[in-house]
N, C-alpha and C. Protein backbone atom coordinates (compact mmCIF):
# COMPACT_ATOMS: atom_id res chain seq x y z
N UNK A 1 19.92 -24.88 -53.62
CA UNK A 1 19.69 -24.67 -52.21
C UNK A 1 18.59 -23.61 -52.03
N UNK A 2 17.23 -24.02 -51.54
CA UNK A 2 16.63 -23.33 -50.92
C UNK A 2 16.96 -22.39 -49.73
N UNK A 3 16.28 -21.09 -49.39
CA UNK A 3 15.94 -20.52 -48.17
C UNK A 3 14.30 -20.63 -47.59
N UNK A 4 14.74 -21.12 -46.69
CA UNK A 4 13.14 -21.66 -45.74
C UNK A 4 12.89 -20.28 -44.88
N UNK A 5 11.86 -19.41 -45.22
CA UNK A 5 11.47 -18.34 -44.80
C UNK A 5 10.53 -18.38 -43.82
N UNK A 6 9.88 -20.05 -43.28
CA UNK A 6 8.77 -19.81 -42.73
C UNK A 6 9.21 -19.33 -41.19
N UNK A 7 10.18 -19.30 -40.86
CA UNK A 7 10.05 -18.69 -39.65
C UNK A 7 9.68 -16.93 -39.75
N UNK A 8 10.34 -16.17 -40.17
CA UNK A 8 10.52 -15.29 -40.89
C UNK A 8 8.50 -14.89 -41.05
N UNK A 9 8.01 -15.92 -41.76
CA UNK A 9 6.61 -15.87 -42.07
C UNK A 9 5.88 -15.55 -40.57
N UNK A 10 6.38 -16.38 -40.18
CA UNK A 10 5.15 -16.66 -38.50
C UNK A 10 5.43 -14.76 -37.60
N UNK A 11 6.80 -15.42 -37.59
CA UNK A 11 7.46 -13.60 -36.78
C UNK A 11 6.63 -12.46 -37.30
N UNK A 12 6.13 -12.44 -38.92
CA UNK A 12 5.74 -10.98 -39.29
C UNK A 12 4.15 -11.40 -39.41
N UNK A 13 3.55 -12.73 -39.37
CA UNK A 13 2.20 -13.15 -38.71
C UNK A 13 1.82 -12.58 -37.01
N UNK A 14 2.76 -12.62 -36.88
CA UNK A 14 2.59 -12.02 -34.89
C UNK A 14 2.77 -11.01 -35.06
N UNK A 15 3.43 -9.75 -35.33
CA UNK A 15 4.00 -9.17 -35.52
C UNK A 15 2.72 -8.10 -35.93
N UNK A 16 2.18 -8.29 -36.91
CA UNK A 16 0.53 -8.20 -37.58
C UNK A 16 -0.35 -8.16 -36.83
N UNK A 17 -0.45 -9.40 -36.10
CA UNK A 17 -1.74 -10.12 -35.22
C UNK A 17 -1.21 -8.74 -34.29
N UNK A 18 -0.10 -8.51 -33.48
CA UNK A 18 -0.26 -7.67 -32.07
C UNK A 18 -0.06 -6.22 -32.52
N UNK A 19 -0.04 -5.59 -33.86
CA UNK A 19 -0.08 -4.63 -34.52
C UNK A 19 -1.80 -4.01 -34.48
N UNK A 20 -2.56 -5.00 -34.62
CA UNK A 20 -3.96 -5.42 -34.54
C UNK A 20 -4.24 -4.92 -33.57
N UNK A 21 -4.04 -5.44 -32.58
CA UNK A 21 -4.55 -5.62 -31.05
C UNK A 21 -4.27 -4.54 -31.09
N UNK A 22 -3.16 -4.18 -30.78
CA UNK A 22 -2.90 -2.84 -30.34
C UNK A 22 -3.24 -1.44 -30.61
N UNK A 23 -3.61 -1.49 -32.00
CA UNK A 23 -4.64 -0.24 -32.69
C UNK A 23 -5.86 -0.50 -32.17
N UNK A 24 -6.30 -1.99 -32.25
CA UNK A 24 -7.96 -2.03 -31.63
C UNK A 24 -7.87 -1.48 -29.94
N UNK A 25 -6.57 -1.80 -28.83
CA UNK A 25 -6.59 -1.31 -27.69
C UNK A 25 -6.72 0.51 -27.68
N UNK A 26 -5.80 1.02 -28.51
CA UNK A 26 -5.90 2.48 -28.49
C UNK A 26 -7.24 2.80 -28.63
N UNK A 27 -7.58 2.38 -29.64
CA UNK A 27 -9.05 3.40 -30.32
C UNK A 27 -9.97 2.76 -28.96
N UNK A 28 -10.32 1.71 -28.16
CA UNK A 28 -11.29 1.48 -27.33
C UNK A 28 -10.76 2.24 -26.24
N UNK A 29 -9.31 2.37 -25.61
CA UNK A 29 -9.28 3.40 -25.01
C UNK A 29 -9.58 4.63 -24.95
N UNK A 30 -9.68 5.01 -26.04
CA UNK A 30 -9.75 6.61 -26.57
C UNK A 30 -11.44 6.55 -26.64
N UNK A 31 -12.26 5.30 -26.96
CA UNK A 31 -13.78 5.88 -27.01
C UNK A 31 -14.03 5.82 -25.31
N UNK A 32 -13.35 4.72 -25.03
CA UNK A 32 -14.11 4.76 -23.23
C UNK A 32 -14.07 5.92 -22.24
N UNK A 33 -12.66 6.90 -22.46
CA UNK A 33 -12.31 8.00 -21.96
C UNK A 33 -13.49 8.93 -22.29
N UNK A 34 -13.45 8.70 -24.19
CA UNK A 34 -14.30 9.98 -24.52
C UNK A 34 -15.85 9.88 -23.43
N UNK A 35 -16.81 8.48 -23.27
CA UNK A 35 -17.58 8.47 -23.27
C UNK A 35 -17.94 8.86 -21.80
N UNK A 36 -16.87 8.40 -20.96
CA UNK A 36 -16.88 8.67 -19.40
C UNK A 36 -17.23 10.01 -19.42
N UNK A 37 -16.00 10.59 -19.93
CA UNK A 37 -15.82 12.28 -19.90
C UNK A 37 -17.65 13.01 -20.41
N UNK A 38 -17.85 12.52 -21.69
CA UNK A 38 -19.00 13.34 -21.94
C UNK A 38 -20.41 12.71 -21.07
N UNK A 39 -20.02 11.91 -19.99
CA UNK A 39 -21.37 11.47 -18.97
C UNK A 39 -20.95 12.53 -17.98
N UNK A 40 -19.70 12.71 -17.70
CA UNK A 40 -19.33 13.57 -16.62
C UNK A 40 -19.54 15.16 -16.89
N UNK A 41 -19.98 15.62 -18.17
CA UNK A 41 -20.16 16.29 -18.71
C UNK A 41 -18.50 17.42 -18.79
N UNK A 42 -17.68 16.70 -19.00
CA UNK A 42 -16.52 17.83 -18.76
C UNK A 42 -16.34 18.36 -20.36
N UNK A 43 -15.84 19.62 -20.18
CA UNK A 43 -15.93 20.73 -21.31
C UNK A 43 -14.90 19.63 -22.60
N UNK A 44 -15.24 20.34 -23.96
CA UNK A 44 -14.76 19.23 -24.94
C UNK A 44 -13.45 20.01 -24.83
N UNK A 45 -12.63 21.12 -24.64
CA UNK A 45 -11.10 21.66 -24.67
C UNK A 45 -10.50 20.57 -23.68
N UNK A 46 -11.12 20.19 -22.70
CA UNK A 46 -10.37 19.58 -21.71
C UNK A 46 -10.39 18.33 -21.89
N UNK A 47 -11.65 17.67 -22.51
CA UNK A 47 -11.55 16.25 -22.36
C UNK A 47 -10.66 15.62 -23.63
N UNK A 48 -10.41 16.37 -24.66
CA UNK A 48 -9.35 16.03 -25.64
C UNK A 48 -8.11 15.69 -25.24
N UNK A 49 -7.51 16.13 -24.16
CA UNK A 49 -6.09 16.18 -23.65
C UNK A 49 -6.41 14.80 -22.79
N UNK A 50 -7.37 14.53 -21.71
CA UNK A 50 -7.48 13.40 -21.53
C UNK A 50 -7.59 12.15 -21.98
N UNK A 51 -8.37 12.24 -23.63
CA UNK A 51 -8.51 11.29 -24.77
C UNK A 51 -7.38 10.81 -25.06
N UNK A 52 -6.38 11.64 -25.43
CA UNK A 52 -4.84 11.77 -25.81
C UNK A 52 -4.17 11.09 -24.74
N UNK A 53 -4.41 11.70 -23.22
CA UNK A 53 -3.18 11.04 -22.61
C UNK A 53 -3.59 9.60 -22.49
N UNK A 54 -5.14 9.16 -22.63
CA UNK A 54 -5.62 7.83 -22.49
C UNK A 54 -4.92 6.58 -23.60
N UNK A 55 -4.77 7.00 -24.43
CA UNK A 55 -4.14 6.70 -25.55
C UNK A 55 -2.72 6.76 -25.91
N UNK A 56 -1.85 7.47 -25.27
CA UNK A 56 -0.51 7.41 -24.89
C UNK A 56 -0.22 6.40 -24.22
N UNK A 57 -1.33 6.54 -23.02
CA UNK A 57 -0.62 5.32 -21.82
C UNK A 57 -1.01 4.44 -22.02
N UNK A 58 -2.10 3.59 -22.74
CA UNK A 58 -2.20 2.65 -23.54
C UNK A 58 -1.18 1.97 -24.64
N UNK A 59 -0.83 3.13 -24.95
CA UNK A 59 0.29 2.62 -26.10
C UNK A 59 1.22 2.42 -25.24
N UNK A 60 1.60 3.05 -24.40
CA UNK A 60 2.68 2.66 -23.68
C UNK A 60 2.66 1.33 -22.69
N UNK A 61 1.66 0.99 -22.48
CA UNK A 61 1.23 -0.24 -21.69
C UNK A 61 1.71 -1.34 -22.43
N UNK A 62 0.74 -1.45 -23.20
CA UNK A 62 1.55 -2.34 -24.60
C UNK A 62 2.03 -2.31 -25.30
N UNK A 63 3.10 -1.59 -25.48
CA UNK A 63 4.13 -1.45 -25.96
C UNK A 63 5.63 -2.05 -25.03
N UNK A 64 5.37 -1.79 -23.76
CA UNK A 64 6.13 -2.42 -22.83
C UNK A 64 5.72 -3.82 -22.01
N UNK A 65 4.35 -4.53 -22.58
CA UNK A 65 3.98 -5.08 -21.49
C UNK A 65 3.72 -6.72 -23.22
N UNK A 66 3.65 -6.31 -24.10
CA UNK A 66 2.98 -7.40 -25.28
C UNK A 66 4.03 -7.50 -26.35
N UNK A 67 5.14 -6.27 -26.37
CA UNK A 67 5.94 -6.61 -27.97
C UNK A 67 7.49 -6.73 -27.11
């Protein structure tokens, strides 16, 4: 008797694939913030905390909204 794993397969194929996405969503969040901020010229102590929270609420977006 076999065990048929391919479901198992696909689940940790998605699983991957939106693992993906979701690191590629953070980091483009985190450059678009940075880049706004340094056109707006705001000081680099301050715009770090904004980078950060940009990237929190991103994660949190999809984290509640894709998995």
């Amino acid at each position: 008797m076999e065990i048929d794993f391919s479901p198992l397969e696909d689940l940790m194929k998605t699983l991957v694939i939106k693992a993906v996405w979701f690191s590629v969503a953070v980091i483009v969040a985190a450059v678009i913030v940075t880049v706004v901020l340094k056109f707006l010229r705001v000081p680099r102590f301050i715009s770090k905390y904004f980078v950060i929270a940009a990237m929190l609420g991103t994660a949190y977006y999809w984290a509640t909204h894709y998995f």
